[in-house]
N, C-alpha and C. Protein backbone atom coordinates (compact mmCIF):
# COMPACT_ATOMS: atom_id res chain seq x y z
N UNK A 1 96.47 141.90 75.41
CA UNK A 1 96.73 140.89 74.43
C UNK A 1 95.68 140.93 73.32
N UNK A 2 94.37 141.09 73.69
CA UNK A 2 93.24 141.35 72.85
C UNK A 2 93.30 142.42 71.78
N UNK A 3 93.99 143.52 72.25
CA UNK A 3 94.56 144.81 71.43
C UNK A 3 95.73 144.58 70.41
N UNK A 4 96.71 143.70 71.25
CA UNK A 4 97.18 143.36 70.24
C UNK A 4 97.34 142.89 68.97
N UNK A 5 96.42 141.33 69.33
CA UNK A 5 96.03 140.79 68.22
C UNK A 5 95.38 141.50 66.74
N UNK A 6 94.56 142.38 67.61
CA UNK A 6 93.14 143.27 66.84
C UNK A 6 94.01 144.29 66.05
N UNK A 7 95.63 145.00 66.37
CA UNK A 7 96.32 145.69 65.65
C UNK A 7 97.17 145.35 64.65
N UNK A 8 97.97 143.74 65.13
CA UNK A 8 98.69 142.91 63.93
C UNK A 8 97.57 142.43 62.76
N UNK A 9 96.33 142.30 63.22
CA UNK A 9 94.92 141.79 62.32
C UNK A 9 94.79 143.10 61.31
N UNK A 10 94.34 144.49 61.81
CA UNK A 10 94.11 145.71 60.94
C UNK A 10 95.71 146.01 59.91
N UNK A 11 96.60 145.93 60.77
CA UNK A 11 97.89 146.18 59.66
C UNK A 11 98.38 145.46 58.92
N UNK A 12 97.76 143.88 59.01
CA UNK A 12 98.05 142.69 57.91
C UNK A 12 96.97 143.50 57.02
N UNK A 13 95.81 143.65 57.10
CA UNK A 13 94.74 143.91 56.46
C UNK A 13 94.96 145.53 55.40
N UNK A 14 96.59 146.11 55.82
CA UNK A 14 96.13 147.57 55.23
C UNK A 14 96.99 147.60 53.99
N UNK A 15 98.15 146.37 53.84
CA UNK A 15 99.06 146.41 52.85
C UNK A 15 98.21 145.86 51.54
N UNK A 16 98.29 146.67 50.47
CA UNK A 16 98.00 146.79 49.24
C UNK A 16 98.92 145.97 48.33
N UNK A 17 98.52 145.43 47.96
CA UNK A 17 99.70 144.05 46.41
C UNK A 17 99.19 145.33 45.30
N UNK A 18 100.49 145.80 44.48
CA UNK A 18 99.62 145.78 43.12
C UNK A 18 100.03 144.91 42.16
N UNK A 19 99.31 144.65 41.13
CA UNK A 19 98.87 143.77 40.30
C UNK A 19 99.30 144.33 38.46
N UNK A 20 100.32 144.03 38.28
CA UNK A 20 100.35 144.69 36.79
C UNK A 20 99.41 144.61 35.86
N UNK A 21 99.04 145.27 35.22
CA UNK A 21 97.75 145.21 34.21
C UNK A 21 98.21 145.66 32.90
N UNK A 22 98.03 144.81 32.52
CA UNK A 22 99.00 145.02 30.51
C UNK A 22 97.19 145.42 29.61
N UNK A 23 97.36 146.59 29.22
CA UNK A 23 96.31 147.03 28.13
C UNK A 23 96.38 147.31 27.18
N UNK A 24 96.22 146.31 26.27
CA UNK A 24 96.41 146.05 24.75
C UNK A 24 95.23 147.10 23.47
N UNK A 25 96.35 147.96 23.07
CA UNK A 25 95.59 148.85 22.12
C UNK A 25 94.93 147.90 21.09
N UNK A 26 93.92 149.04 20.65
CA UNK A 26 93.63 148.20 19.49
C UNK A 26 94.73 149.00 18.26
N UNK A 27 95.10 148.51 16.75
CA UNK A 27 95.75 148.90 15.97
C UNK A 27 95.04 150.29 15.52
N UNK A 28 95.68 151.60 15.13
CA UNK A 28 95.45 152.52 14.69
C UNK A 28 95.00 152.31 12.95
N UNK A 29 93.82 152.95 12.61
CA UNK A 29 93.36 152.90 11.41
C UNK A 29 93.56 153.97 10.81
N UNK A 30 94.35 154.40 9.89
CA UNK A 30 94.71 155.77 9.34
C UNK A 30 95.16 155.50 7.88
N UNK A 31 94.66 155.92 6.92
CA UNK A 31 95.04 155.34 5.59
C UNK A 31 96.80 156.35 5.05
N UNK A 32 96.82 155.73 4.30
CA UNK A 32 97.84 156.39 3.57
C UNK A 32 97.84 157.96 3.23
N UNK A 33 98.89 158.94 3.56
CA UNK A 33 98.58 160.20 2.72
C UNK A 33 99.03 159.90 1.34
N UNK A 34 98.03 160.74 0.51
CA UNK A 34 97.96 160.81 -0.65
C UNK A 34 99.26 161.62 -1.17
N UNK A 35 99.66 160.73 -2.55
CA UNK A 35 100.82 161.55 -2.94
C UNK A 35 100.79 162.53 -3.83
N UNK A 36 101.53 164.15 -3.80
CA UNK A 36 100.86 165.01 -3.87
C UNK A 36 101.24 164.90 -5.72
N UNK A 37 100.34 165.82 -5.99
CA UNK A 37 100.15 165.61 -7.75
C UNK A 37 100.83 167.78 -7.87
N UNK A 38 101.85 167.64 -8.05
CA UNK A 38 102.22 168.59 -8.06
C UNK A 38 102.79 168.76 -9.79
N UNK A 39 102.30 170.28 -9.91
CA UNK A 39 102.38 170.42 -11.62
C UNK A 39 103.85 171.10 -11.96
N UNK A 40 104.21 170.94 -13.49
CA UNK A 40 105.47 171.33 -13.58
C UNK A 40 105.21 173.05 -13.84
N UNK A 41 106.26 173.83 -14.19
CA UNK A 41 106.34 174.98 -14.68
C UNK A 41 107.29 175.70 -15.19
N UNK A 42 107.20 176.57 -16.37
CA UNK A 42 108.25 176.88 -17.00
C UNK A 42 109.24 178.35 -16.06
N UNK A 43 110.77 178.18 -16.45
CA UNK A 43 111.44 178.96 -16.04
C UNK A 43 112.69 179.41 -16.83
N UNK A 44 112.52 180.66 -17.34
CA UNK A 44 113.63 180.99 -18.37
C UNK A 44 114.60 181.82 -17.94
N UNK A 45 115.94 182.08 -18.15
CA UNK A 45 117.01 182.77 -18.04
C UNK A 45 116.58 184.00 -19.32
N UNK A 46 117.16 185.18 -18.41
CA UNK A 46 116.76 186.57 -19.19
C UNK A 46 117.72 187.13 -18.53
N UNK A 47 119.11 187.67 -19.65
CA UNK A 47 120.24 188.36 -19.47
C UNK A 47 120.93 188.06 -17.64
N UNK A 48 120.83 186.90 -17.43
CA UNK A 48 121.55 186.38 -16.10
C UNK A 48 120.59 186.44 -14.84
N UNK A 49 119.01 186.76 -15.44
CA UNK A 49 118.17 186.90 -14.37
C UNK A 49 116.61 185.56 -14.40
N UNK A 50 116.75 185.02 -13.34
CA UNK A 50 115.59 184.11 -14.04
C UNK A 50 114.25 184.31 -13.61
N UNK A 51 113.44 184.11 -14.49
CA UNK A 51 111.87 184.96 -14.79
C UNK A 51 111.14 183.39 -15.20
N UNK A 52 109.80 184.06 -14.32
CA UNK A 52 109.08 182.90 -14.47
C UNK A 52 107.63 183.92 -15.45
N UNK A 53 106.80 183.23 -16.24
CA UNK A 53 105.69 183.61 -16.27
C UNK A 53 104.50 183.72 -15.41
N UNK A 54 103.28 184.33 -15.75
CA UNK A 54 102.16 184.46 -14.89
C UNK A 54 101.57 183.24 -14.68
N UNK A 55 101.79 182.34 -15.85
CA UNK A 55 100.78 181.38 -15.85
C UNK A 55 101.46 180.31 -14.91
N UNK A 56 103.04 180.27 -15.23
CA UNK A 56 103.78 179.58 -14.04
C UNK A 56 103.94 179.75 -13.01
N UNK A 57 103.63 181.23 -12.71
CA UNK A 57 103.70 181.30 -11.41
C UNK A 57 102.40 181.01 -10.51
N UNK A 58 101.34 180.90 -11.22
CA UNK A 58 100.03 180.49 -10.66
C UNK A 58 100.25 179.09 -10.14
N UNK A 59 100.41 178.64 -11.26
CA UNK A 59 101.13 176.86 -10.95
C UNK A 59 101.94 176.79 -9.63
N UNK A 60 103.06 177.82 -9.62
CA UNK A 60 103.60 177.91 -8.43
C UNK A 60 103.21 177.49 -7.06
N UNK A 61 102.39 178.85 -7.27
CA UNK A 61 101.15 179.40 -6.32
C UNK A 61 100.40 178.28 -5.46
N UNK A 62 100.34 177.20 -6.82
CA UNK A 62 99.26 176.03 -6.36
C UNK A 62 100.02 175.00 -5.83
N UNK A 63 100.77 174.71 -6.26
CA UNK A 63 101.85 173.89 -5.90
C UNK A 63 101.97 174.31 -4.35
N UNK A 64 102.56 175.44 -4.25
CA UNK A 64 102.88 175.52 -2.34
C UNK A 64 101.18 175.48 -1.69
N UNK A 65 100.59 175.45 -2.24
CA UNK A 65 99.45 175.78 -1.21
C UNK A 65 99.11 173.75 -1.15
N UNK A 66 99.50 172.77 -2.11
CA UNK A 66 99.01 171.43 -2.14
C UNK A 66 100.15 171.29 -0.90
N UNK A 67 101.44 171.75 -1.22
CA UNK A 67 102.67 171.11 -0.27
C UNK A 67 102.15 171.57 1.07
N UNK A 68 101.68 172.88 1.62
CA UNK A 68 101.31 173.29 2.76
C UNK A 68 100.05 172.68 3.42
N UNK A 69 98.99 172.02 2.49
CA UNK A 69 97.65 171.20 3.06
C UNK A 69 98.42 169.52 3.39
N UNK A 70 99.37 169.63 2.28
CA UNK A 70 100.13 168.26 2.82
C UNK A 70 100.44 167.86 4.08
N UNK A 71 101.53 169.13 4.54
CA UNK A 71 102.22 169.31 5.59
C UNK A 71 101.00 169.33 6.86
N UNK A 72 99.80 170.19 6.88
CA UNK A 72 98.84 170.27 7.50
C UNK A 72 98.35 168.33 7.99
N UNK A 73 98.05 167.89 7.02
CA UNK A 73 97.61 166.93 7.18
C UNK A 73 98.09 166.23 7.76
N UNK A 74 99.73 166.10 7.64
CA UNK A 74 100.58 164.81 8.20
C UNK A 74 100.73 165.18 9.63
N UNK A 75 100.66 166.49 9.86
CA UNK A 75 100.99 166.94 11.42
C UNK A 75 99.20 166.52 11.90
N UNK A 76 98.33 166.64 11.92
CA UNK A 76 97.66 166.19 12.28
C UNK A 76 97.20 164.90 12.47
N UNK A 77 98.12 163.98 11.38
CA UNK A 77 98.01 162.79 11.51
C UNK A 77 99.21 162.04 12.65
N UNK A 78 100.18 162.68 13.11
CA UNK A 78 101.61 162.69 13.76
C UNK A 78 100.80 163.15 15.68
N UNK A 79 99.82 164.00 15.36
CA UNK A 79 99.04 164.28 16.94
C UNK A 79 98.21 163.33 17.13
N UNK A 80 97.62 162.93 16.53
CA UNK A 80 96.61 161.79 16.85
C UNK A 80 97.82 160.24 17.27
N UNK A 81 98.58 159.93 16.04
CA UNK A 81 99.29 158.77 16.87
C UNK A 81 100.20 159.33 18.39
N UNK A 82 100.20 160.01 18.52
CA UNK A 82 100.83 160.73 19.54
C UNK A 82 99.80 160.67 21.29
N UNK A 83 98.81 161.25 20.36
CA UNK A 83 97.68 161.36 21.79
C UNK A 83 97.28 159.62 21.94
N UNK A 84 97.44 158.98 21.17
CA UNK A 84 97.00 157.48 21.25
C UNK A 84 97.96 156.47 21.48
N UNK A 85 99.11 156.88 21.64
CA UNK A 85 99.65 155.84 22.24
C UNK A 85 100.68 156.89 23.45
N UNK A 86 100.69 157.78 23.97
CA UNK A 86 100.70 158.16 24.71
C UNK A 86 99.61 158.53 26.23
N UNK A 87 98.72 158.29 25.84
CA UNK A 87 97.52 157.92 26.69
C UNK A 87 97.96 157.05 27.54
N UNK A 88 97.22 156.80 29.03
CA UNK A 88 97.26 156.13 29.40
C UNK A 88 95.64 155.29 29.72
């Protein structure tokens, strides 16, 4: 009877409650991306073929490389809210 008691006592004692726990982020601080300042450039028709100049095409040039640091940026800004509210 002594054994008994001492075994209904240890197996009341082994059941675990859990307890929900709500953990409140703090708000993400990330400013605005900047909007890109992209330049114009000239483009002319020549006998049904269209031709850009050197100087436009530099412009070009610059233009995809602002759109591609753009793109850079926002994906890095898209991993961070990602790793942060995917966390546990």
């Amino acid at each position: 009877m002594k054994y008994l008691l001492l075994c209904l006592f240890l197996v009341g004692c082994t059941t675990i409650k859990e307890v929900p726990v709500e953990i409140k982020k703090e708000p993400l601080r990330l400013e605005d991306p900047k909007m890109l300042d992209l330049k114009d450039f000239d483009i002319f028709l020549k006998e049904k073929d269209i031709c850009i100049t050197p100087a436009s095409y530099k412009i070009l040039a610059q233009n995809m490389q602002n759109i591609k640091s753009y793109i850079i940026q926002l994906r890095s800004e898209i991993k961070m809210y990602k790793e942060y509210y995917e966390s546990n």
